[in-house]
PDB file of N, CA and C in Angstrom:
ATOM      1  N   UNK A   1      99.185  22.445 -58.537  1.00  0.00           N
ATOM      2  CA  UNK A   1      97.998  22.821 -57.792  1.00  0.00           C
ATOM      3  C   UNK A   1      96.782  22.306 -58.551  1.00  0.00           C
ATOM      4  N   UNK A   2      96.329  21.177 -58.122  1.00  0.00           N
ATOM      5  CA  UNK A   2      95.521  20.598 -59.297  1.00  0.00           C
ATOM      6  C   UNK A   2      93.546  19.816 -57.369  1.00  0.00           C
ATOM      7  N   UNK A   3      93.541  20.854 -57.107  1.00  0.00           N
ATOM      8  CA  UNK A   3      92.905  20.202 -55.940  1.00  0.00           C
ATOM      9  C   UNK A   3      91.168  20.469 -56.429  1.00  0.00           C
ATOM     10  N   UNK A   4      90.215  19.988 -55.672  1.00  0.00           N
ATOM     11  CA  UNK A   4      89.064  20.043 -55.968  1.00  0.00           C
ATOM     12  C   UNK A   4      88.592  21.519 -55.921  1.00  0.00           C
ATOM     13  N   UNK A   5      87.498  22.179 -56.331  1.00  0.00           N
ATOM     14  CA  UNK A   5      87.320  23.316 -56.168  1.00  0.00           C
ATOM     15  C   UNK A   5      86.170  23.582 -55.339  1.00  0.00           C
ATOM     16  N   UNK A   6      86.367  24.401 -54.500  1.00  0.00           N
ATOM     17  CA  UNK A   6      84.749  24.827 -53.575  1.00  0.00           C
ATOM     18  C   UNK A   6      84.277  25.755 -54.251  1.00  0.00           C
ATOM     19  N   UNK A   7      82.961  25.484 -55.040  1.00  0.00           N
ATOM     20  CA  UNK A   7      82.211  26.449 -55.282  1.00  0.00           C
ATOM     21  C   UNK A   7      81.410  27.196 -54.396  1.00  0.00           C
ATOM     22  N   UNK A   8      81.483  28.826 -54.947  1.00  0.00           N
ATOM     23  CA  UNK A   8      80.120  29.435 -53.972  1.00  0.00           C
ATOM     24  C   UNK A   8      79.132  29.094 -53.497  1.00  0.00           C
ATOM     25  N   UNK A   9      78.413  27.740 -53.837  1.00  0.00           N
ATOM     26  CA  UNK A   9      77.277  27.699 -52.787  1.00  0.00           C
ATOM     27  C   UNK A   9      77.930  26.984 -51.531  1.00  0.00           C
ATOM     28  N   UNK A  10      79.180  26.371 -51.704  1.00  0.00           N
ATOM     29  CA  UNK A  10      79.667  25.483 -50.548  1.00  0.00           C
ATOM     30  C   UNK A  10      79.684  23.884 -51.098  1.00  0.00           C
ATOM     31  N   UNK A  11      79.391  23.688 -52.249  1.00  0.00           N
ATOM     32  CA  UNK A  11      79.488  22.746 -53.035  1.00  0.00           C
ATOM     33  C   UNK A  11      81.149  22.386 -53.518  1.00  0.00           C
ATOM     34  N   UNK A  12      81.400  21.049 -53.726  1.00  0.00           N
ATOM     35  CA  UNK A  12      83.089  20.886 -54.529  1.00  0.00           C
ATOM     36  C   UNK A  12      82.623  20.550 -56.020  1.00  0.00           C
ATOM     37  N   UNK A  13      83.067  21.329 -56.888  1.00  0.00           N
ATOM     38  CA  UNK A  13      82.802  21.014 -58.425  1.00  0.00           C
ATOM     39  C   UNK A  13      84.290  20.419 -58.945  1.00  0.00           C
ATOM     40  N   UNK A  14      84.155  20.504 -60.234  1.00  0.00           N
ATOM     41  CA  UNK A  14      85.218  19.758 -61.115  1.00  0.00           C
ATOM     42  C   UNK A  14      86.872  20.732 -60.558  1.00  0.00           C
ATOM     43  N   UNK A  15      87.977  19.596 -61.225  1.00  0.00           N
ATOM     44  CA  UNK A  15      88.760  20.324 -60.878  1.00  0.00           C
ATOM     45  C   UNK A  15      89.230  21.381 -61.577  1.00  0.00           C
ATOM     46  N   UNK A  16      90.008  22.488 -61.424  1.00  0.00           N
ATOM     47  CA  UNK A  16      90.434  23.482 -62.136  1.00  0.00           C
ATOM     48  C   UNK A  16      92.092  23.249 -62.428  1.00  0.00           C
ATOM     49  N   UNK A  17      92.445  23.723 -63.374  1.00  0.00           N
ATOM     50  CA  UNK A  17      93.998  23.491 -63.695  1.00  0.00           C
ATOM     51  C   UNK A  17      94.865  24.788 -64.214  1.00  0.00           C
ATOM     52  N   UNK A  18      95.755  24.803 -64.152  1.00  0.00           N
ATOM     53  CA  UNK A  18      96.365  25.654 -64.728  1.00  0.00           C
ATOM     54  C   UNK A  18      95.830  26.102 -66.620  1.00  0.00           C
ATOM     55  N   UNK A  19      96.158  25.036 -67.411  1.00  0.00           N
ATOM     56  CA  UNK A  19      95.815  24.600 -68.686  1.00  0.00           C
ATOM     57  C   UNK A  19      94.164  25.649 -68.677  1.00  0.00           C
ATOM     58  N   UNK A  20      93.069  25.235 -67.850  1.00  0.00           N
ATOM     59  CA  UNK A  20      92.152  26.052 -67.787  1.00  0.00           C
ATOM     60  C   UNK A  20      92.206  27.510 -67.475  1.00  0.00           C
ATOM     61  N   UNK A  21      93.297  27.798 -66.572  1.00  0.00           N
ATOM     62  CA  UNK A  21      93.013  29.390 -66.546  1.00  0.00           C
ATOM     63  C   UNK A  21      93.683  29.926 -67.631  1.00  0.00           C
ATOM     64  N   UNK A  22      94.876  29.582 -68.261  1.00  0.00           N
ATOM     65  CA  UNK A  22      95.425  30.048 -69.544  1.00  0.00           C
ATOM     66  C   UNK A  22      94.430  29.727 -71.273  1.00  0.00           C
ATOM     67  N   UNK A  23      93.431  28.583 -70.954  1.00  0.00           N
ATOM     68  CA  UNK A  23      92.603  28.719 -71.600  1.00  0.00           C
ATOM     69  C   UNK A  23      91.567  29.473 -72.290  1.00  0.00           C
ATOM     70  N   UNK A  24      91.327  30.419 -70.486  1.00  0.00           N
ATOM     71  CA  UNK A  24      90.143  31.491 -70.644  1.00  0.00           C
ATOM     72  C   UNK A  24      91.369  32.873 -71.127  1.00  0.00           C
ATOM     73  N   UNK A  25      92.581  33.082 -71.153  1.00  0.00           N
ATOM     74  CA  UNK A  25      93.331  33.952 -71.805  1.00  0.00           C
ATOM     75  C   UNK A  25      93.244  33.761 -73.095  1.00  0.00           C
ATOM     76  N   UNK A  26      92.854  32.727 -73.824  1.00  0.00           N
ATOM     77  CA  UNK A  26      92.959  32.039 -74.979  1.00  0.00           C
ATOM     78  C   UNK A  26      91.931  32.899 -75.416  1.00  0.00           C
ATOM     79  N   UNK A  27      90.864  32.821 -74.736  1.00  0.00           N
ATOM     80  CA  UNK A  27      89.398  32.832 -75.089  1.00  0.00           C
ATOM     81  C   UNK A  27      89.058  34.558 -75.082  1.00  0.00           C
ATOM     82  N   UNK A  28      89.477  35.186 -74.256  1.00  0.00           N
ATOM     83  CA  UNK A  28      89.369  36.306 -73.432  1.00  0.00           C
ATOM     84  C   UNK A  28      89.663  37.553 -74.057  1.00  0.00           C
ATOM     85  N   UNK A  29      91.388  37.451 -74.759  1.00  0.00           N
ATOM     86  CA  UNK A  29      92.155  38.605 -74.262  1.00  0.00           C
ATOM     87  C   UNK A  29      92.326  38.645 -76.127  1.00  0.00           C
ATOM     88  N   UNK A  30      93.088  39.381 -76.502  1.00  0.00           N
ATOM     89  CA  UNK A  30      93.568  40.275 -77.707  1.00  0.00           C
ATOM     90  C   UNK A  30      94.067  41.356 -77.687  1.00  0.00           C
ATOM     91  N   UNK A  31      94.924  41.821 -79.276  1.00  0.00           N
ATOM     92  CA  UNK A  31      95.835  42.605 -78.792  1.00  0.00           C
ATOM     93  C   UNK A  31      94.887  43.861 -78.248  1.00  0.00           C
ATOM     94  N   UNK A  32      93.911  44.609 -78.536  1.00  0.00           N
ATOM     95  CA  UNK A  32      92.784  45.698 -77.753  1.00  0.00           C
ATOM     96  C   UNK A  32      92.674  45.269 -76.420  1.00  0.00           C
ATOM     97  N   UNK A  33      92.742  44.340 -75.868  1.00  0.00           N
ATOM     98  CA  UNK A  33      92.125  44.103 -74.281  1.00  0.00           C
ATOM     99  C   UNK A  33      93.206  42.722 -73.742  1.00  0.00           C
ATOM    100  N   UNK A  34      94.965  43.122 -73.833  1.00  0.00           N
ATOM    101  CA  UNK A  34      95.632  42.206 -73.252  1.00  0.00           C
ATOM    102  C   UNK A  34      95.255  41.628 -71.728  1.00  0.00           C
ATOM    103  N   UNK A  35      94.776  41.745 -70.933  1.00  0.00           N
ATOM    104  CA  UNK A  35      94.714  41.900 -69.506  1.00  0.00           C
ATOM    105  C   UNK A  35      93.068  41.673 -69.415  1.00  0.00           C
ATOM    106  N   UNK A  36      92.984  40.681 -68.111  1.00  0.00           N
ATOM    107  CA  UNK A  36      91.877  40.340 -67.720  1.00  0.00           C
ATOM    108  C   UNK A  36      91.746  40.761 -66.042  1.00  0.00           C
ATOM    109  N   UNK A  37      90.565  40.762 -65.441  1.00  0.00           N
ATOM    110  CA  UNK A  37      90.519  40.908 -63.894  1.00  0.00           C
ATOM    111  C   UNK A  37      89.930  39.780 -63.852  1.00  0.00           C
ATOM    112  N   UNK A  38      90.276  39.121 -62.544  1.00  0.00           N
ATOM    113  CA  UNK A  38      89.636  37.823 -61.828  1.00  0.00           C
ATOM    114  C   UNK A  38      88.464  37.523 -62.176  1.00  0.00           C
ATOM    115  N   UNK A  39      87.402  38.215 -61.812  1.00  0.00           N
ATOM    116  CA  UNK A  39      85.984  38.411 -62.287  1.00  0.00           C
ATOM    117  C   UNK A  39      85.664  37.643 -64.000  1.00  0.00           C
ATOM    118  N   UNK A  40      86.551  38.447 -64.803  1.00  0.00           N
ATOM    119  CA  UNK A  40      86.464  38.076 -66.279  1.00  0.00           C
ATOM    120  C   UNK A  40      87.136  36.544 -66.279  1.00  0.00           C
ATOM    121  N   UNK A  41      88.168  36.526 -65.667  1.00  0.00           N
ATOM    122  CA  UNK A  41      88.126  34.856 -65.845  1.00  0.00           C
ATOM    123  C   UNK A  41      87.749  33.793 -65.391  1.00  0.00           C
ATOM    124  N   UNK A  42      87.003  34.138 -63.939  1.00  0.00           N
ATOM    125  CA  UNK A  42      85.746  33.469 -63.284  1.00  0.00           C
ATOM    126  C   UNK A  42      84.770  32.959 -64.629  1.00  0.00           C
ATOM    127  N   UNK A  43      84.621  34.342 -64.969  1.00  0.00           N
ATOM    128  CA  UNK A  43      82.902  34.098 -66.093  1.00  0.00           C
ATOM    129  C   UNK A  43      83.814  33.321 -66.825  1.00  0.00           C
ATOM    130  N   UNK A  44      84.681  33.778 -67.823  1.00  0.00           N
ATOM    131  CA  UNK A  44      85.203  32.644 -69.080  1.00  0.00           C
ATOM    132  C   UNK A  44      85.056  31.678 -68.773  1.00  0.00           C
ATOM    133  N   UNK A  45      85.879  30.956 -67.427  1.00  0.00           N
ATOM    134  CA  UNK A  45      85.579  29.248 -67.085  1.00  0.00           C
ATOM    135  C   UNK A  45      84.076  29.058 -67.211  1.00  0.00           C
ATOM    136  N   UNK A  46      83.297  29.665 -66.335  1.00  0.00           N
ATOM    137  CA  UNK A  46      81.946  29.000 -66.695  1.00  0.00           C
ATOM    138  C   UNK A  46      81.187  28.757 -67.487  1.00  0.00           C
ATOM    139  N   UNK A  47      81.722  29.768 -68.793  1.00  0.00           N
ATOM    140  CA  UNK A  47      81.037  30.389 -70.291  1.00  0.00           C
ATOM    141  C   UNK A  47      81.677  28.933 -70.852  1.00  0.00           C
ATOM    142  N   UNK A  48      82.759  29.058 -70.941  1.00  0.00           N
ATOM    143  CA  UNK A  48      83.382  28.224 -71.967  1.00  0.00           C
ATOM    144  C   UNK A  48      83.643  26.763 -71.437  1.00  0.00           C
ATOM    145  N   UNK A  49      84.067  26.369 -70.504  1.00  0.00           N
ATOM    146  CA  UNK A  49      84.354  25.084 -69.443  1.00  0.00           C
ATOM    147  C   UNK A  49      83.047  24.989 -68.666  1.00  0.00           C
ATOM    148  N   UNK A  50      82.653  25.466 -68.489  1.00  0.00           N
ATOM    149  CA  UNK A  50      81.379  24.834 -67.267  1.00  0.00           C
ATOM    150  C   UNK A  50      81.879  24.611 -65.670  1.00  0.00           C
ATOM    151  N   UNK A  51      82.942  25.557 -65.936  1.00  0.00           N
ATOM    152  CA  UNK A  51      83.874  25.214 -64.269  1.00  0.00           C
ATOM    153  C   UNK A  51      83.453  26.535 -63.254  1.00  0.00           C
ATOM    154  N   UNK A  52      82.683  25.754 -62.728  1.00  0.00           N
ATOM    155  CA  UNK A  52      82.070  27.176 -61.338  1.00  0.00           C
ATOM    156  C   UNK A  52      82.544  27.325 -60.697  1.00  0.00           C
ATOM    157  N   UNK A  53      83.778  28.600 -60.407  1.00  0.00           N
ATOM    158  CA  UNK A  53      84.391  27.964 -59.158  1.00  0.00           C
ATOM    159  C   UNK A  53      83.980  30.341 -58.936  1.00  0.00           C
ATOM    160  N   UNK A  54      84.973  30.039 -57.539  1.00  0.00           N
ATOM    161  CA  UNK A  54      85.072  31.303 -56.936  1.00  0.00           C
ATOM    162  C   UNK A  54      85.980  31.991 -57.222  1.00  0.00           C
ATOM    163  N   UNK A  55      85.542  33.567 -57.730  1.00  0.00           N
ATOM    164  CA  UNK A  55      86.845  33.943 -57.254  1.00  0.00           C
ATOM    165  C   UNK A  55      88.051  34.230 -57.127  1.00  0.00           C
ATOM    166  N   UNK A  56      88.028  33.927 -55.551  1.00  0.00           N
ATOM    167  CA  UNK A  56      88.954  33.576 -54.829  1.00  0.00           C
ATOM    168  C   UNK A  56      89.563  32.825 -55.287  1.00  0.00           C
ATOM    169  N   UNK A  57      88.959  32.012 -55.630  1.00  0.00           N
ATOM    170  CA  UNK A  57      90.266  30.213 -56.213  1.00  0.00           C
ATOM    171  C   UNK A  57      90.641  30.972 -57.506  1.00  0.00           C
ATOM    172  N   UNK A  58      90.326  31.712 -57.682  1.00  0.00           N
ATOM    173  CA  UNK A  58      90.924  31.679 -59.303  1.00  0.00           C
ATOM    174  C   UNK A  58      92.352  32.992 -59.100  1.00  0.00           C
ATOM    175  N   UNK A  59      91.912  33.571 -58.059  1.00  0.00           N
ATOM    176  CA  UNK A  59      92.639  34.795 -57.251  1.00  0.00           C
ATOM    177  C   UNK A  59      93.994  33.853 -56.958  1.00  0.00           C
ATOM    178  N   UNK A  60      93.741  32.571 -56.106  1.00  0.00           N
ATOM    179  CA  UNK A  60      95.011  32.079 -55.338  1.00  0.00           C
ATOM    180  C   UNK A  60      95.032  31.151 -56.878  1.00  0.00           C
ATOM    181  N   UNK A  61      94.600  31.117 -57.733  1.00  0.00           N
ATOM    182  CA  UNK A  61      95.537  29.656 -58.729  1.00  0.00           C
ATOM    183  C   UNK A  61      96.590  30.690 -59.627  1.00  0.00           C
ATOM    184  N   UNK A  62      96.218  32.313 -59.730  1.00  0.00           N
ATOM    185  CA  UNK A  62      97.251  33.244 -60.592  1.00  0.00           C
ATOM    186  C   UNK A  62      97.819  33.757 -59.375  1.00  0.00           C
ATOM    187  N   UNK A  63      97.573  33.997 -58.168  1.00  0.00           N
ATOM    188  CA  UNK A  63      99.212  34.069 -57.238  1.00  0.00           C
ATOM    189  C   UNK A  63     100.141  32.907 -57.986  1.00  0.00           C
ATOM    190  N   UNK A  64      99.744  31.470 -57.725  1.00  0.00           N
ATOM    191  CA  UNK A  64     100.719  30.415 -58.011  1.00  0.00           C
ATOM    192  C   UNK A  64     101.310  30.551 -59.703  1.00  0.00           C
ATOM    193  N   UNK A  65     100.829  30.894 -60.245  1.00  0.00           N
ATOM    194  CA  UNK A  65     101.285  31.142 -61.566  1.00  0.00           C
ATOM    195  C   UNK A  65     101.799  31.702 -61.732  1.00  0.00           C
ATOM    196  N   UNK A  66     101.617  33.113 -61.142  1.00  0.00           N
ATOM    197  CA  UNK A  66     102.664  34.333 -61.576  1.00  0.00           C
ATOM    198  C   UNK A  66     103.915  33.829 -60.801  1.00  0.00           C
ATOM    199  N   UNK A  67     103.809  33.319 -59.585  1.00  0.00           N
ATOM    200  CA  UNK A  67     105.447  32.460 -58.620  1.00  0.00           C
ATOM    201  C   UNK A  67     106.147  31.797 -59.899  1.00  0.00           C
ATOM    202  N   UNK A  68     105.355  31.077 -60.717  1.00  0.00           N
ATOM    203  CA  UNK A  68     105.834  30.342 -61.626  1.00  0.00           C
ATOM    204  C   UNK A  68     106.503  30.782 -63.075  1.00  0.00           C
ATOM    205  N   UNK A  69     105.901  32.447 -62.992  1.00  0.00           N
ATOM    206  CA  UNK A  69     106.708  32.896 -64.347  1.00  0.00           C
ATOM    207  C   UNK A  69     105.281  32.461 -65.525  1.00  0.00           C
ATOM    208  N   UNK A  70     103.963  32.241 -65.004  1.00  0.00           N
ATOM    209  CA  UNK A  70     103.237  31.872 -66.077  1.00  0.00           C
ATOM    210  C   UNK A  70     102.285  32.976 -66.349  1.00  0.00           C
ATOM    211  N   UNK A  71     102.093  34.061 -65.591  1.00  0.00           N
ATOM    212  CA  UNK A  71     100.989  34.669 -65.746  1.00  0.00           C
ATOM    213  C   UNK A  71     101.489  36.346 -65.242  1.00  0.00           C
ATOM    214  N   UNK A  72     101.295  37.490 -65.446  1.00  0.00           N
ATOM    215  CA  UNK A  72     101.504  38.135 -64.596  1.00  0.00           C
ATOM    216  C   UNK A  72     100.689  39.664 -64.337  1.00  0.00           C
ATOM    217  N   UNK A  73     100.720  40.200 -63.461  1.00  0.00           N
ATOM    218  CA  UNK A  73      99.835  40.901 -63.052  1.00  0.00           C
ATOM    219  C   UNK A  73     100.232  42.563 -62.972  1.00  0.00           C
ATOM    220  N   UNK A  74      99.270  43.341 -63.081  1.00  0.00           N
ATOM    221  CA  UNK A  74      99.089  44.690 -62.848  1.00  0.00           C
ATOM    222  C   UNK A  74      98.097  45.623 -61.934  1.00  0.00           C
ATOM    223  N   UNK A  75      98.692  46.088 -60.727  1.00  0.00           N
ATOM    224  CA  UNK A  75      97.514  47.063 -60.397  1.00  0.00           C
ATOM    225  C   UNK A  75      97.246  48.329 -60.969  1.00  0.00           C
ATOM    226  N   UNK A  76      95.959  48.443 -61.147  1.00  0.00           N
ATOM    227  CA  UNK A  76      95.630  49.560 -61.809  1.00  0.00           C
ATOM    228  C   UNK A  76      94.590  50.502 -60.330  1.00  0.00           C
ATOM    229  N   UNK A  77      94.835  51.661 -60.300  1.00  0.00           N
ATOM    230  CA  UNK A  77      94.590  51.817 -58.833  1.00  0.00           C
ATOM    231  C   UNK A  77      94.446  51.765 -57.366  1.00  0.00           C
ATOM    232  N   UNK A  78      93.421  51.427 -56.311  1.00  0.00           N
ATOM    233  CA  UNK A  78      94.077  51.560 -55.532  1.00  0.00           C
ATOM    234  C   UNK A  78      93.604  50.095 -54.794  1.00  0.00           C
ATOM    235  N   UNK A  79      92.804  49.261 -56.481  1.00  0.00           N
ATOM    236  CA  UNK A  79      92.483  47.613 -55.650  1.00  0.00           C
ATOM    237  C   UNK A  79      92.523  46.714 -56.782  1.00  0.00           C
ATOM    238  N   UNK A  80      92.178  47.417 -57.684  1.00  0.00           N
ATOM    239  CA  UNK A  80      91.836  46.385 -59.683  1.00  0.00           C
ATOM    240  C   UNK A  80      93.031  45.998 -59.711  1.00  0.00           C
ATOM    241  N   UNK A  81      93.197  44.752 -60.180  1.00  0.00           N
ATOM    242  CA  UNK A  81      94.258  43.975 -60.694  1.00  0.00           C
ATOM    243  C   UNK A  81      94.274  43.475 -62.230  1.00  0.00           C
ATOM    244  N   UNK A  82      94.952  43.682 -63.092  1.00  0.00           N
ATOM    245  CA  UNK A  82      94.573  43.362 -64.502  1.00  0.00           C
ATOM    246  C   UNK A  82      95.362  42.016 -64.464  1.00  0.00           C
ATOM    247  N   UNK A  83      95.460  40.880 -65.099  1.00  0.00           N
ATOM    248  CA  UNK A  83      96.360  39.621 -65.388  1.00  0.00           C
ATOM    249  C   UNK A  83      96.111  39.677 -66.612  1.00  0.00           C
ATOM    250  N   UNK A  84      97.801  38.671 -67.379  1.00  0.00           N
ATOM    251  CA  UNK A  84      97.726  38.400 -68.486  1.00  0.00           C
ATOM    252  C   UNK A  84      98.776  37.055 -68.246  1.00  0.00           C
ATOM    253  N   UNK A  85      98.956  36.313 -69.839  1.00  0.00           N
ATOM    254  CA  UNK A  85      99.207  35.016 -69.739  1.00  0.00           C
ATOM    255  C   UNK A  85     100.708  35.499 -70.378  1.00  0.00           C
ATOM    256  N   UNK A  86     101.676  34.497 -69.433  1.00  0.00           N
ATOM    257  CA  UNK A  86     102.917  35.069 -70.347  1.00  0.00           C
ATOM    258  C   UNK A  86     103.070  33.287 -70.900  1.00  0.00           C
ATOM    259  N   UNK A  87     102.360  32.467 -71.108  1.00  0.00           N
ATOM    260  CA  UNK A  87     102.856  31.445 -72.031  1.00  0.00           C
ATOM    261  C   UNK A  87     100.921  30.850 -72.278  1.00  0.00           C
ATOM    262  N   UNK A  88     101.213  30.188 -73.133  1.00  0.00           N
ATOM    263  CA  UNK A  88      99.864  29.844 -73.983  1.00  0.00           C
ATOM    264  C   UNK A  88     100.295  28.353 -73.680  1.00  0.00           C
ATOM    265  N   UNK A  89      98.420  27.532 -73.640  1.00  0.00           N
ATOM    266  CA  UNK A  89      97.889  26.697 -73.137  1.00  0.00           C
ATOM    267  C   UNK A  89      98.564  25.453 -73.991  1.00  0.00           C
ATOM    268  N   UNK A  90      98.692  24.187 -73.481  1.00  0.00           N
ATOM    269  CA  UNK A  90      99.388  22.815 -74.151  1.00  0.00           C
ATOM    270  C   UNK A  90      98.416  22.778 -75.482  1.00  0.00           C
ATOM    271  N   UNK A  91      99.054  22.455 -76.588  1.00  0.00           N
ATOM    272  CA  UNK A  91      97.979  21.871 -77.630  1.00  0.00           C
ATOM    273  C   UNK A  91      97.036  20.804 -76.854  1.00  0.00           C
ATOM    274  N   UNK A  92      96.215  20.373 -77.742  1.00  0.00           N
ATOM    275  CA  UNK A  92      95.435  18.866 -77.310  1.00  0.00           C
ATOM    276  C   UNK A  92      96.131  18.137 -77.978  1.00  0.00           C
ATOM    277  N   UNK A  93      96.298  17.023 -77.273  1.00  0.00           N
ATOM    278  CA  UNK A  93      97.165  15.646 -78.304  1.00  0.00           C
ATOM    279  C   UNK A  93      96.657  15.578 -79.975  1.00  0.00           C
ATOM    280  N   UNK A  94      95.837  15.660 -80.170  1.00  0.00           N
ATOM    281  CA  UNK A  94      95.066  15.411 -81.434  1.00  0.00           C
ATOM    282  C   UNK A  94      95.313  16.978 -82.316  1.00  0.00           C
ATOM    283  N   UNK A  95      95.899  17.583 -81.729  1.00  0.00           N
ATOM    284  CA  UNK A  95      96.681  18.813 -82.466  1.00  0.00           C
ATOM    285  C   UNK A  95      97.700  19.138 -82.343  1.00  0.00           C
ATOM    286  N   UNK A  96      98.741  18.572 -81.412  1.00  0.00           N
ATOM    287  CA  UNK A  96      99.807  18.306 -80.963  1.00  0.00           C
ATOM    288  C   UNK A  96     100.355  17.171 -82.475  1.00  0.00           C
ATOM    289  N   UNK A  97      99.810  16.093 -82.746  1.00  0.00           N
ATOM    290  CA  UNK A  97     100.175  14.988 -83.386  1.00  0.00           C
ATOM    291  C   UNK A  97     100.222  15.654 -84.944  1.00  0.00           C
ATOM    292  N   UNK A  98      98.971  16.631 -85.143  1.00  0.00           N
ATOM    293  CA  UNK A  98      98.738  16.710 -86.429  1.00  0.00           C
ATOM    294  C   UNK A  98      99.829  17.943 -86.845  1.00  0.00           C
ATOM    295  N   UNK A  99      99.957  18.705 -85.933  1.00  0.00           N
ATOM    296  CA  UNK A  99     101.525  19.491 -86.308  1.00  0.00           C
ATOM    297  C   UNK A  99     102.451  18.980 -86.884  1.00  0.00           C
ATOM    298  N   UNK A 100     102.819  17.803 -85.742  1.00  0.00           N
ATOM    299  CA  UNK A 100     104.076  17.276 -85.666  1.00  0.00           C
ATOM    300  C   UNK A 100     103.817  16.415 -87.456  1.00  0.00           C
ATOM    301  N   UNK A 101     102.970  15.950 -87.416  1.00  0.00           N
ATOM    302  CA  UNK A 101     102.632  15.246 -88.514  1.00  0.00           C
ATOM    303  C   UNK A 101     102.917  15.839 -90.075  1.00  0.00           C
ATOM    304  N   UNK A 102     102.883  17.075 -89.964  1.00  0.00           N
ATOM    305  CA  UNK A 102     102.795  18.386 -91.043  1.00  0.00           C
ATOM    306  C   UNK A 102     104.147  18.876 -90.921  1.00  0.00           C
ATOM    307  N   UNK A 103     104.863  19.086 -89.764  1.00  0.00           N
ATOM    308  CA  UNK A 103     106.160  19.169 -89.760  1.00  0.00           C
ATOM    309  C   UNK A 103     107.054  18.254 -90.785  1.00  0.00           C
ATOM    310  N   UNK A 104     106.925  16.736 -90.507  1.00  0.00           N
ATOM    311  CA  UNK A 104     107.456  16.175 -90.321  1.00  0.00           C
ATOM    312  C   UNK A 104     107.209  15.712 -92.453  1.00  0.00           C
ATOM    313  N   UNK A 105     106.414  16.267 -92.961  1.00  0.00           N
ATOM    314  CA  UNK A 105     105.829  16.480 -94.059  1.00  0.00           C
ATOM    315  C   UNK A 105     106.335  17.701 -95.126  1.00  0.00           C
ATOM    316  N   UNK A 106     106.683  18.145 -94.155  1.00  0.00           N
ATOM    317  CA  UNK A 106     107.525  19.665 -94.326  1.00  0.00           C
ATOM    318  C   UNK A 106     106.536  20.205 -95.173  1.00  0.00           C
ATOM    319  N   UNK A 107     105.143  20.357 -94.825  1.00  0.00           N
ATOM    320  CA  UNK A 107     103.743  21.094 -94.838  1.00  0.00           C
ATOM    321  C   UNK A 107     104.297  22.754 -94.951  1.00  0.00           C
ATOM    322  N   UNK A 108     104.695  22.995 -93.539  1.00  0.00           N
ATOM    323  CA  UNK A 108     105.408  23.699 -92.989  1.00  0.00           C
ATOM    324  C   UNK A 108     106.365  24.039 -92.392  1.00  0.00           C
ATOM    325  N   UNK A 109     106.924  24.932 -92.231  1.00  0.00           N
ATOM    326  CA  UNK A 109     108.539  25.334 -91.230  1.00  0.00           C
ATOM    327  C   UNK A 109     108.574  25.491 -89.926  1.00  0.00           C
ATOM    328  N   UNK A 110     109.381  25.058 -89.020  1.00  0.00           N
ATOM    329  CA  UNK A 110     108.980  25.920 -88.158  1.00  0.00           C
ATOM    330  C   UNK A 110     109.466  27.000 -88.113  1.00  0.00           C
ATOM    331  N   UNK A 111     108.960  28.117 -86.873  1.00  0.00           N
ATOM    332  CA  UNK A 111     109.910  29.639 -86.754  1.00  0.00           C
ATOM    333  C   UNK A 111     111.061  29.339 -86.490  1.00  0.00           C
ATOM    334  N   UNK A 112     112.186  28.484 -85.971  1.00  0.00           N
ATOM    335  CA  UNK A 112     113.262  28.391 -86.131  1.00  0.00           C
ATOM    336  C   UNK A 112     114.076  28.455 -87.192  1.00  0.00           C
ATOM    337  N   UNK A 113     113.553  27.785 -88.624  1.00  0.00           N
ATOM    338  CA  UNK A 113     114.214  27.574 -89.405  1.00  0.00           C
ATOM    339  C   UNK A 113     113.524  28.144 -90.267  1.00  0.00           C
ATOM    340  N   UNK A 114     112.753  29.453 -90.056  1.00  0.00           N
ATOM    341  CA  UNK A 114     112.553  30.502 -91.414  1.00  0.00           C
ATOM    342  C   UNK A 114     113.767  31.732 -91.234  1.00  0.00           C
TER     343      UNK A 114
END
């Protein structure tokens, strides 16, 4: 699900991705405040990404996620929805490489083999 986004004024802004909404979990959540509502990860994208979107879009991109086993949700009364991330965002290549690089250095272990 990678499509343009309609922002609230009726405008199409940048696109939104998955990688971005698990981002603003990145940004967001801890062990005191696991769980976010739509609202809170609306603002994160815009705080942190500059991605204006609605909502709504951000409502239907964690339906598709949670289908996917990536995200999942809680009602808390009789409309609040809390979400949380059940897997964390891709490295960036340029931290992806420098792991592998340190691995491969035996810098470090991985958790497999402690």
């Amino acid at each position: 699900m990678s499509e343009r986004v309609h922002n609230d004024d009726g405008t199409f802004g940048s696109k939104l991705t998955e990688q971005d909404v698990l981002k603003a979990f990145d940004y967001k959540t801890g062990p005191e405040e696991p769980m976010l509502t739509t609202k809170e990860i609306t603002d994160a994208l815009a705080e942190h990404f500059d991605i204006e979107v609605s909502s709504e879009t951000v409502r239907r991109w964690l339906g598709e996620m949670e289908s996917d086993g990536k995200v999942a949700s809680k009602k808390f009364g009789a409309s609040a929805v809390g979400w949380t991330a059940l897997v964390g965002p891709r490295l960036a290549d340029d931290v992806a490489a420098e792991a592998d690089r340190r691995l491969e250095e035996e810098e470090f272990v991985s958790l497999d083999e402690a």
